[in-house]
PDB file of N, CA and C in Angstrom:
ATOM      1  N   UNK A   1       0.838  -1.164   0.000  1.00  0.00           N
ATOM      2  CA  UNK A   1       0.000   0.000   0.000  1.00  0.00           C
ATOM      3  C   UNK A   1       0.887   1.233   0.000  1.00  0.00           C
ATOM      4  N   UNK A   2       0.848   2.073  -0.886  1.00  0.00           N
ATOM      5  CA  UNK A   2       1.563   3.349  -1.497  1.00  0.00           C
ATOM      6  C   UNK A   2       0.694   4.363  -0.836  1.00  0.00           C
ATOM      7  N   UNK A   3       0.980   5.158  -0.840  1.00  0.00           N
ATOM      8  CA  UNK A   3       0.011   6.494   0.277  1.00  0.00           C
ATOM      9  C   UNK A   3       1.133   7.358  -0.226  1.00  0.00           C
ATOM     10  N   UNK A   4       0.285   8.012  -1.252  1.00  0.00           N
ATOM     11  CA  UNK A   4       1.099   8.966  -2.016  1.00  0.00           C
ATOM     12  C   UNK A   4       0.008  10.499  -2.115  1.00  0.00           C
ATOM     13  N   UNK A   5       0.449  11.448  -1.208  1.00  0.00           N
ATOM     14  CA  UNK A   5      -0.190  12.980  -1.288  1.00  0.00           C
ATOM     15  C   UNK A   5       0.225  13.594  -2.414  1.00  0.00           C
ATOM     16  N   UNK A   6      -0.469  14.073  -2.859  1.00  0.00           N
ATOM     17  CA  UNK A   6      -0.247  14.481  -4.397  1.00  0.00           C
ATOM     18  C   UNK A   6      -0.285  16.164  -3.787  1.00  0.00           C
ATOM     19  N   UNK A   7      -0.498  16.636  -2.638  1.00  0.00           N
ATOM     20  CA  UNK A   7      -0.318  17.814  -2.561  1.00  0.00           C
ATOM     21  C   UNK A   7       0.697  18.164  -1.992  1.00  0.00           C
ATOM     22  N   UNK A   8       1.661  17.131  -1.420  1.00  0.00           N
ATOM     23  CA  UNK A   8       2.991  17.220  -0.762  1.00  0.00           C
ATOM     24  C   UNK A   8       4.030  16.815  -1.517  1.00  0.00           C
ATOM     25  N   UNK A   9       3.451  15.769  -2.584  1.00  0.00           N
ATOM     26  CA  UNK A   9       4.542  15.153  -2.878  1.00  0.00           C
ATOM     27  C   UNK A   9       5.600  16.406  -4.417  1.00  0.00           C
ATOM     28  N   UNK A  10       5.253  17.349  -4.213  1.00  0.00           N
ATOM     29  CA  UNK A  10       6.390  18.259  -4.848  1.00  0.00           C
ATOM     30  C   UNK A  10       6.170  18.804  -6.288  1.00  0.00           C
ATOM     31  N   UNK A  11       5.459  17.503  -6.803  1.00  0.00           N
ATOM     32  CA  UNK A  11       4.709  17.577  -8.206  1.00  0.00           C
ATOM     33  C   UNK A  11       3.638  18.365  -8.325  1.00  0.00           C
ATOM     34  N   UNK A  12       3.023  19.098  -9.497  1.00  0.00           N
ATOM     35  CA  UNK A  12       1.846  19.337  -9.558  1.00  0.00           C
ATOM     36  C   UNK A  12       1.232  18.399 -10.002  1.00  0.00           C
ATOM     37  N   UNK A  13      -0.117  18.651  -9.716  1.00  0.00           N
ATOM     38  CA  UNK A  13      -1.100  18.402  -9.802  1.00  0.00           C
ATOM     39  C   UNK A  13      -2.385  18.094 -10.936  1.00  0.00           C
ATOM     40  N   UNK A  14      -2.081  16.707 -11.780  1.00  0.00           N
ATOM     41  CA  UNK A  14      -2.706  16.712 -13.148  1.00  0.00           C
ATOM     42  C   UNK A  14      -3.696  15.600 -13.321  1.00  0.00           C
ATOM     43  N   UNK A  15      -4.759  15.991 -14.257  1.00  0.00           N
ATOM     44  CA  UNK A  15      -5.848  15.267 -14.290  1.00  0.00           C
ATOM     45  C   UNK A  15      -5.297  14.011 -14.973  1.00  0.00           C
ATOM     46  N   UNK A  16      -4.663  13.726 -15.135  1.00  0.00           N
ATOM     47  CA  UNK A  16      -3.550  12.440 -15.456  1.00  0.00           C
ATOM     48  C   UNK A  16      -2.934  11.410 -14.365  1.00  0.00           C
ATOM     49  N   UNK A  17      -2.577  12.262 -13.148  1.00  0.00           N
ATOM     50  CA  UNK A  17      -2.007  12.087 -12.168  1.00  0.00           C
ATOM     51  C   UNK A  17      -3.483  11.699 -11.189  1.00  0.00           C
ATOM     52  N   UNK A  18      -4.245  12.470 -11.442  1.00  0.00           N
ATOM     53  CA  UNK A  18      -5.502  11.901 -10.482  1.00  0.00           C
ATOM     54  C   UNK A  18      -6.267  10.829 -10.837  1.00  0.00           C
ATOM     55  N   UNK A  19      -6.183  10.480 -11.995  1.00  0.00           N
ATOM     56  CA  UNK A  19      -6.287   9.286 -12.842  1.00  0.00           C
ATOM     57  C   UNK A  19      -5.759   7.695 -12.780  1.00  0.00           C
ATOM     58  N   UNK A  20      -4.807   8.157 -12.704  1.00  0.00           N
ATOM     59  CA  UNK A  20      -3.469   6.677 -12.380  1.00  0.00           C
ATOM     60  C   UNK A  20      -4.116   6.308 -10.805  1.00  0.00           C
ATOM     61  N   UNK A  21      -3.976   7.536 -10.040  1.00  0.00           N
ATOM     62  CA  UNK A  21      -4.386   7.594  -8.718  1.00  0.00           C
ATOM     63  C   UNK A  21      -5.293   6.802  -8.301  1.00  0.00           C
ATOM     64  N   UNK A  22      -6.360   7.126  -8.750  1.00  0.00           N
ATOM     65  CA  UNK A  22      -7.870   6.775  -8.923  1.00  0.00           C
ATOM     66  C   UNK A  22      -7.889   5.333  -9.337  1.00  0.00           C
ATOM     67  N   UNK A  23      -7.235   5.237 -10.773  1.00  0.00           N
ATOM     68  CA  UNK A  23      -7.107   3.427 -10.988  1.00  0.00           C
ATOM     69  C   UNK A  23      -6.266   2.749 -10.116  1.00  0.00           C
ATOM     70  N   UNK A  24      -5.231   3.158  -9.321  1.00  0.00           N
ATOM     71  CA  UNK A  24      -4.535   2.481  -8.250  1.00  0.00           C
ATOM     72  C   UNK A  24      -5.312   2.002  -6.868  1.00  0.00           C
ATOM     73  N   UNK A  25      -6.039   3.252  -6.569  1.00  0.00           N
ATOM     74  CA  UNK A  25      -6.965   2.573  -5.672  1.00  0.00           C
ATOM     75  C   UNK A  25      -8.375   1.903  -5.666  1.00  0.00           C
ATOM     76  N   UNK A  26      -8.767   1.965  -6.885  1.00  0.00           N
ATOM     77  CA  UNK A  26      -9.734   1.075  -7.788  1.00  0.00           C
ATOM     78  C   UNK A  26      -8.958  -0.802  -7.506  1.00  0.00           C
ATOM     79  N   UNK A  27      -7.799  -0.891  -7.794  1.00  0.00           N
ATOM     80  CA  UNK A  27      -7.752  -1.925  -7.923  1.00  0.00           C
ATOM     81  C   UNK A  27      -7.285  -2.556  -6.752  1.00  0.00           C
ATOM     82  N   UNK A  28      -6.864  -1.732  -5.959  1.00  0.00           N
ATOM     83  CA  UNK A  28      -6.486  -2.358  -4.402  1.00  0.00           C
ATOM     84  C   UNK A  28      -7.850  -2.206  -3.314  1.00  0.00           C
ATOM     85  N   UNK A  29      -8.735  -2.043  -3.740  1.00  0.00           N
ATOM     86  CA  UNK A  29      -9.948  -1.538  -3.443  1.00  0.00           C
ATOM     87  C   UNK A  29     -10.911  -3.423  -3.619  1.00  0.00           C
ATOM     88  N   UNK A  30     -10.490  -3.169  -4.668  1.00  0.00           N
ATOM     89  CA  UNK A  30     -11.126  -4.621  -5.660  1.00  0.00           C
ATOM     90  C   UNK A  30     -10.130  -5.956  -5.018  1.00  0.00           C
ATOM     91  N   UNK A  31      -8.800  -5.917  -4.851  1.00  0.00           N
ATOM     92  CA  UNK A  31      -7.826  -6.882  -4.175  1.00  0.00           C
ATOM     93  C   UNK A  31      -8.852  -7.293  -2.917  1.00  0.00           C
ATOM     94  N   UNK A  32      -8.462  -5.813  -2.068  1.00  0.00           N
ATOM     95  CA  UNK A  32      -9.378  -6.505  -0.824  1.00  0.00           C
ATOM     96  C   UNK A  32     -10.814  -6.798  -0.441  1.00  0.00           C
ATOM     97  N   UNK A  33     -11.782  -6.482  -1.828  1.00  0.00           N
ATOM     98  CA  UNK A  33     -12.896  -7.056  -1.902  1.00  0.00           C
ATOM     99  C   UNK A  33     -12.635  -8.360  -1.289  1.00  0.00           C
ATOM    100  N   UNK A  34     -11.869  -9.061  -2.862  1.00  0.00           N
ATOM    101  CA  UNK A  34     -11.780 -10.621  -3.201  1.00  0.00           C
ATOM    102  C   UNK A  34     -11.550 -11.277  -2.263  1.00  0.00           C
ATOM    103  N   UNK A  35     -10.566 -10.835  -0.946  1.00  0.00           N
ATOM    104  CA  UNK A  35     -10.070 -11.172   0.224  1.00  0.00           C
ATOM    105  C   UNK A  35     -10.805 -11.238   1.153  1.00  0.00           C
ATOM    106  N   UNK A  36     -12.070 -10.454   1.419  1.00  0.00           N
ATOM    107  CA  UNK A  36     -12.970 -10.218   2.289  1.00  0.00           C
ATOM    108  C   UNK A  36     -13.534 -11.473   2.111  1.00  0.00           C
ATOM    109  N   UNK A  37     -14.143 -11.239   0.571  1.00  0.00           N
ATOM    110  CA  UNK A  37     -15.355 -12.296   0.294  1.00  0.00           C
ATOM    111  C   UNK A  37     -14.742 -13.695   0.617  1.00  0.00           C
ATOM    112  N   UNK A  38     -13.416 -14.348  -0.050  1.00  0.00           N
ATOM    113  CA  UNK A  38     -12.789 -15.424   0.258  1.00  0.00           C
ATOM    114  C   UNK A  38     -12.677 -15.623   1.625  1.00  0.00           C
ATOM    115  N   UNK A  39     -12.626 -15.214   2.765  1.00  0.00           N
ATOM    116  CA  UNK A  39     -12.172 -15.245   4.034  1.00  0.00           C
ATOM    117  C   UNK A  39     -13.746 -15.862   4.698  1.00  0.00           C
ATOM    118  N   UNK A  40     -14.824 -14.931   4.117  1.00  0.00           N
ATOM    119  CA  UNK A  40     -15.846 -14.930   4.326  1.00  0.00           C
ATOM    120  C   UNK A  40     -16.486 -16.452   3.860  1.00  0.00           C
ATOM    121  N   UNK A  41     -16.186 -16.384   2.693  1.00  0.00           N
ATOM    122  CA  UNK A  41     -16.849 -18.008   2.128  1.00  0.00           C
ATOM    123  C   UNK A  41     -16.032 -19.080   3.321  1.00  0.00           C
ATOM    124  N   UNK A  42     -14.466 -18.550   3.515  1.00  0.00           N
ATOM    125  CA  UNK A  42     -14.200 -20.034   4.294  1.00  0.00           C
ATOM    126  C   UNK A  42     -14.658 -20.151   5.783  1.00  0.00           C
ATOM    127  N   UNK A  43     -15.559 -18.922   6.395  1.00  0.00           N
ATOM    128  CA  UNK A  43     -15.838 -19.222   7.873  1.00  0.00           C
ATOM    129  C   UNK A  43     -16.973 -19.857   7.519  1.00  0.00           C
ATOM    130  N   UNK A  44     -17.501 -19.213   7.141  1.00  0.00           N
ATOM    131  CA  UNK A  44     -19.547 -19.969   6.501  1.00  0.00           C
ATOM    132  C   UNK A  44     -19.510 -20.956   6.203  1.00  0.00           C
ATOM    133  N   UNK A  45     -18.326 -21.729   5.050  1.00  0.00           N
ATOM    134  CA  UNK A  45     -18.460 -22.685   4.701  1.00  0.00           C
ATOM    135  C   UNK A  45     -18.794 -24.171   5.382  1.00  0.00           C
ATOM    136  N   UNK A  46     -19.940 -25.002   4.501  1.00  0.00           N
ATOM    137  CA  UNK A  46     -19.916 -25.876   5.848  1.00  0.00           C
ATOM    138  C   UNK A  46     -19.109 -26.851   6.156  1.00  0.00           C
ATOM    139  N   UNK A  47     -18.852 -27.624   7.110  1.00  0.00           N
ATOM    140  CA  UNK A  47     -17.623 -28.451   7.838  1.00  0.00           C
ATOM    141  C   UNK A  47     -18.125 -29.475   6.579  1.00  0.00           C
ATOM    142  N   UNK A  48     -16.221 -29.724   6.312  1.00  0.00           N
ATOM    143  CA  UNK A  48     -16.063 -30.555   5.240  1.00  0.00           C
ATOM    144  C   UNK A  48     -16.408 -31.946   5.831  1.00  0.00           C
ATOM    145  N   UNK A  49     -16.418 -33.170   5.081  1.00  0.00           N
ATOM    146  CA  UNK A  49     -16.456 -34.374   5.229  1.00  0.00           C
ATOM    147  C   UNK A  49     -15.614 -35.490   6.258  1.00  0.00           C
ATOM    148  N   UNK A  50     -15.106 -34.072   7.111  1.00  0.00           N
ATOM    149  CA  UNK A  50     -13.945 -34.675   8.185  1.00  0.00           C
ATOM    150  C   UNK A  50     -14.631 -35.422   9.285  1.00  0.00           C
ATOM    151  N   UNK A  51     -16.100 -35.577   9.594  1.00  0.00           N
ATOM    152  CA  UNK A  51     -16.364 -35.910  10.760  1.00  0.00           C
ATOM    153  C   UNK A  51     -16.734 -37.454  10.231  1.00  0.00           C
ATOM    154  N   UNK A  52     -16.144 -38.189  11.273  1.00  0.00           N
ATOM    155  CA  UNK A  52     -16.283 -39.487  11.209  1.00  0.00           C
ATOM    156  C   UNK A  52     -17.046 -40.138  12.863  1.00  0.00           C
ATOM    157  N   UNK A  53     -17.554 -41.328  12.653  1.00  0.00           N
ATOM    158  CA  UNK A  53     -17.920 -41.817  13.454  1.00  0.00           C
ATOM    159  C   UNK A  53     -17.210 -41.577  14.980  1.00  0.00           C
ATOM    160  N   UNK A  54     -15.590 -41.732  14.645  1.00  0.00           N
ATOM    161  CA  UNK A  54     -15.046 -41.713  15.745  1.00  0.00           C
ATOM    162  C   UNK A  54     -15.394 -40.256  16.313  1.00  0.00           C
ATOM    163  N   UNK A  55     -14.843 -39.496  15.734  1.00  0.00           N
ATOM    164  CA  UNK A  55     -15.082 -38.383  16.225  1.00  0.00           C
ATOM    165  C   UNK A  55     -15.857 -37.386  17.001  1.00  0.00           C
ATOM    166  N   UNK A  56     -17.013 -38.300  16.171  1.00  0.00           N
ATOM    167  CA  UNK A  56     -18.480 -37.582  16.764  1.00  0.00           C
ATOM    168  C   UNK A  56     -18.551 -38.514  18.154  1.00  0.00           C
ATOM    169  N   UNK A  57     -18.052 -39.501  18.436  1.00  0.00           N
ATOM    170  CA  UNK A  57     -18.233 -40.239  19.698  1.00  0.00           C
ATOM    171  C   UNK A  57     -17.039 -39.770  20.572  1.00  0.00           C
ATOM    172  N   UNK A  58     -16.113 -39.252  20.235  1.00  0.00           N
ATOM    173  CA  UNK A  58     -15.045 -38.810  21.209  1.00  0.00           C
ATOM    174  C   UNK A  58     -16.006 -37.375  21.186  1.00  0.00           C
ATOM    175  N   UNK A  59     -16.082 -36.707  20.845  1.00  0.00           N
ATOM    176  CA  UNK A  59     -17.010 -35.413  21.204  1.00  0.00           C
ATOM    177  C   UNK A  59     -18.292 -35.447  22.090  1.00  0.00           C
ATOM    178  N   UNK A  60     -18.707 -36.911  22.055  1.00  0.00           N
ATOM    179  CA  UNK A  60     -19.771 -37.163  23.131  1.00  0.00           C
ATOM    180  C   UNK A  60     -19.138 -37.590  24.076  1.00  0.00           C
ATOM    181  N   UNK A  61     -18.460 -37.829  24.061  1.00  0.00           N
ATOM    182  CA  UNK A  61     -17.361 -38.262  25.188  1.00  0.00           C
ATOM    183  C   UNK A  61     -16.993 -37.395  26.182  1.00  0.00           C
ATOM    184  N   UNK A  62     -16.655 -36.311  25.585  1.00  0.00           N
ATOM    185  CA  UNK A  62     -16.527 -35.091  25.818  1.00  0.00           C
ATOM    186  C   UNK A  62     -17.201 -34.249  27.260  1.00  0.00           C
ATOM    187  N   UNK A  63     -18.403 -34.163  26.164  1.00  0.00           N
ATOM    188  CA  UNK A  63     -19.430 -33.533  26.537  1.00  0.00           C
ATOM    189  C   UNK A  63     -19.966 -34.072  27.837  1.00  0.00           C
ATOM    190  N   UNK A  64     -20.142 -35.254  27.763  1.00  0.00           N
ATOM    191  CA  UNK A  64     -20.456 -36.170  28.852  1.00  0.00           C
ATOM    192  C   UNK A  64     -19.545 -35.984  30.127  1.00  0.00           C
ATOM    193  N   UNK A  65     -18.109 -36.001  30.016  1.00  0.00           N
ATOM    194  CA  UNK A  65     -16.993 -36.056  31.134  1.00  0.00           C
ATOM    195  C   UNK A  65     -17.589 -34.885  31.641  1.00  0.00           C
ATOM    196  N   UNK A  66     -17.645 -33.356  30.877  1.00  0.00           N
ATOM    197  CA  UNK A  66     -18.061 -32.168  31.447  1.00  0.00           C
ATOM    198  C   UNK A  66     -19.367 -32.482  31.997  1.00  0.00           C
ATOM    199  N   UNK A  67     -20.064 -33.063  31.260  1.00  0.00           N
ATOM    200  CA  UNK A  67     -21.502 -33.157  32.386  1.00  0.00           C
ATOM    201  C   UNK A  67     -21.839 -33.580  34.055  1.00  0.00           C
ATOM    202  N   UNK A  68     -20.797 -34.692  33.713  1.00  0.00           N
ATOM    203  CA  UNK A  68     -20.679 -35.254  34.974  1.00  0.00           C
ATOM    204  C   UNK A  68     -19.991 -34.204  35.732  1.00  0.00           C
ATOM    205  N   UNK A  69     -19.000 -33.782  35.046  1.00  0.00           N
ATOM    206  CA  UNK A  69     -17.853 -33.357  36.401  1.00  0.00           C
ATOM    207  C   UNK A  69     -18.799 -32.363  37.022  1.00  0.00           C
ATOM    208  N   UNK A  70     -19.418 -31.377  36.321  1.00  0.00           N
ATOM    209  CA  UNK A  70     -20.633 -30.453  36.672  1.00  0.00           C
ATOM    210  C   UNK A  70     -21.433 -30.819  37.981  1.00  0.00           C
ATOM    211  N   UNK A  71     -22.086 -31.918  37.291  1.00  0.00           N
ATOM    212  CA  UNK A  71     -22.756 -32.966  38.549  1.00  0.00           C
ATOM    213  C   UNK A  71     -22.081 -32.807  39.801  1.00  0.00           C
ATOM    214  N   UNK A  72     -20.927 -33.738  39.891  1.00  0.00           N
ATOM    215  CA  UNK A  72     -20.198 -34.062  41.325  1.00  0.00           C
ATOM    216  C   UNK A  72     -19.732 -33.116  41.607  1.00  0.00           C
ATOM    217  N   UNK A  73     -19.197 -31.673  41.060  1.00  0.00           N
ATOM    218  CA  UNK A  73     -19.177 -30.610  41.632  1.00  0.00           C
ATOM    219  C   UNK A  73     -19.982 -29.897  42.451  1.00  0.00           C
ATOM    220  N   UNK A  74     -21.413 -29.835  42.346  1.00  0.00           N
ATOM    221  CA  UNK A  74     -22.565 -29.591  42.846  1.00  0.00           C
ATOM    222  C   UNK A  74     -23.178 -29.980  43.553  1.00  0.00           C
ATOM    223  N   UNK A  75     -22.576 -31.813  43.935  1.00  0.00           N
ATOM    224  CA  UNK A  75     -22.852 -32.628  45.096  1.00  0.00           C
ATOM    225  C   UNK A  75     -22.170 -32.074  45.604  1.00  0.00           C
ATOM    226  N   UNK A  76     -20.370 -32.079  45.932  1.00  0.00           N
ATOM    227  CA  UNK A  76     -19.698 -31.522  46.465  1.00  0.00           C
ATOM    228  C   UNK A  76     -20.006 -30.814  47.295  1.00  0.00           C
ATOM    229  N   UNK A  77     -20.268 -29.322  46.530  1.00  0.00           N
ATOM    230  CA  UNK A  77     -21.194 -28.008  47.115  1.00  0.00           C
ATOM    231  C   UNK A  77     -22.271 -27.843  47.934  1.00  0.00           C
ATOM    232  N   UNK A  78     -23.043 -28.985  47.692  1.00  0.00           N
ATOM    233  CA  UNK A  78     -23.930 -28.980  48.658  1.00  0.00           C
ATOM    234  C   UNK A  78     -24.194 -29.867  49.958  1.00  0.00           C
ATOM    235  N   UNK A  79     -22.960 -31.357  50.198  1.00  0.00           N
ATOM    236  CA  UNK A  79     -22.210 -31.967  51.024  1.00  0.00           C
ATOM    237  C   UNK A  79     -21.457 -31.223  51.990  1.00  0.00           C
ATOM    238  N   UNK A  80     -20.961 -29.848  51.258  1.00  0.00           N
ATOM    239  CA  UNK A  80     -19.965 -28.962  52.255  1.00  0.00           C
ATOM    240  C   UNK A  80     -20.912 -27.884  53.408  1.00  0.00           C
ATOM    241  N   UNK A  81     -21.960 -27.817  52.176  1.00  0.00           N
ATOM    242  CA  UNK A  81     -22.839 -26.582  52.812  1.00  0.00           C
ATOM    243  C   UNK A  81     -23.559 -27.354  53.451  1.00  0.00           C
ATOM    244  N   UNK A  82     -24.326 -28.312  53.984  1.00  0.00           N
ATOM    245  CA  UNK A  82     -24.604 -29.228  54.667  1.00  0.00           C
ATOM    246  C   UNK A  82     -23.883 -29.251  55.881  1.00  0.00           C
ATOM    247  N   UNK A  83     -22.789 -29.538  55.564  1.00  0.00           N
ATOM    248  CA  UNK A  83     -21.358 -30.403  56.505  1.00  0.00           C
ATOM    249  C   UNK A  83     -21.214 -28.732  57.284  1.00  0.00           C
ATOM    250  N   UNK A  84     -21.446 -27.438  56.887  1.00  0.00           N
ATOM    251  CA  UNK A  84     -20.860 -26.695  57.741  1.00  0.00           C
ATOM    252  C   UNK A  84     -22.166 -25.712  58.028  1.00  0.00           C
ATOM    253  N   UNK A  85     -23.557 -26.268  57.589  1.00  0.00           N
ATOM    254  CA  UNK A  85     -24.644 -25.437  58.206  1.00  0.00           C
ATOM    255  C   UNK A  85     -24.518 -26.166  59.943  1.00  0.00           C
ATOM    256  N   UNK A  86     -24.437 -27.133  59.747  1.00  0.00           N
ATOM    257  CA  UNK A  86     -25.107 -28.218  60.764  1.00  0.00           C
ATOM    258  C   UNK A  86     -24.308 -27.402  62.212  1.00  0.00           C
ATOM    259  N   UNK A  87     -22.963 -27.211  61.916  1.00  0.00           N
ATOM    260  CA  UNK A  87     -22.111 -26.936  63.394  1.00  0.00           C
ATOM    261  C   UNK A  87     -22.739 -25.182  63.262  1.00  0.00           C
TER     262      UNK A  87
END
C-alpha cells in the first residue's frame, strides 16, 4: 500500500495524475474485496467431510466427562454446605 499525497509530494497536480491515482486505488480496493469475500466463504463454509464416526463419539465423550464433572461438583457443594450449616 503506497500512500502517495499528491499535494505534498512536490509535483503538480494533473488530471492524469488523479487518474493513475484513482485506478490504483480502484484496484487495491477490488484486491481486498476478493479477500474479504474469500475469508468470508471459508468461515460460513460448511464443515467438510472430516467428521467421522469416531469423532463424533469422542465429542460425546466429551461432553459427557463435562456433564458429569458439573454434577459431582454440585454434590460436592452442597455436602460442604450441609457439613458446615449443621455446626
Amino acid at each position: 500500500m503506497s500512500k502517495i499525497n499528491l499535494l505534498t509530494s512536490g509535483k503538480p497536480i494533473t488530471l492524469e495524475g488523479i487518474a493513475n491515482r484513482k485506478e490504483e486505488l480502484r484496484l487495491e480496493i477490488e484486491k481486498q474485496r476478493e479477500e474479504i469475500i474469500g475469508s468470508t466463504k471459508n468461515l460460513f463454509s460448511p464443515i467438510s467431510s472430516g467428521i467421522t464416526p469416531r469423532s463424533l463419539i469422542r465429542s460425546m465423550n466429551a461432553g459427557m466427562a463435562i456433564f458429569d464433572g458439573v454434577l459431582l461438583g454440585l454434590k460436592i457443594m452442597r455436602k460442604l454446605k450441609q457439613f458446615f450449616n449443621k455446626r
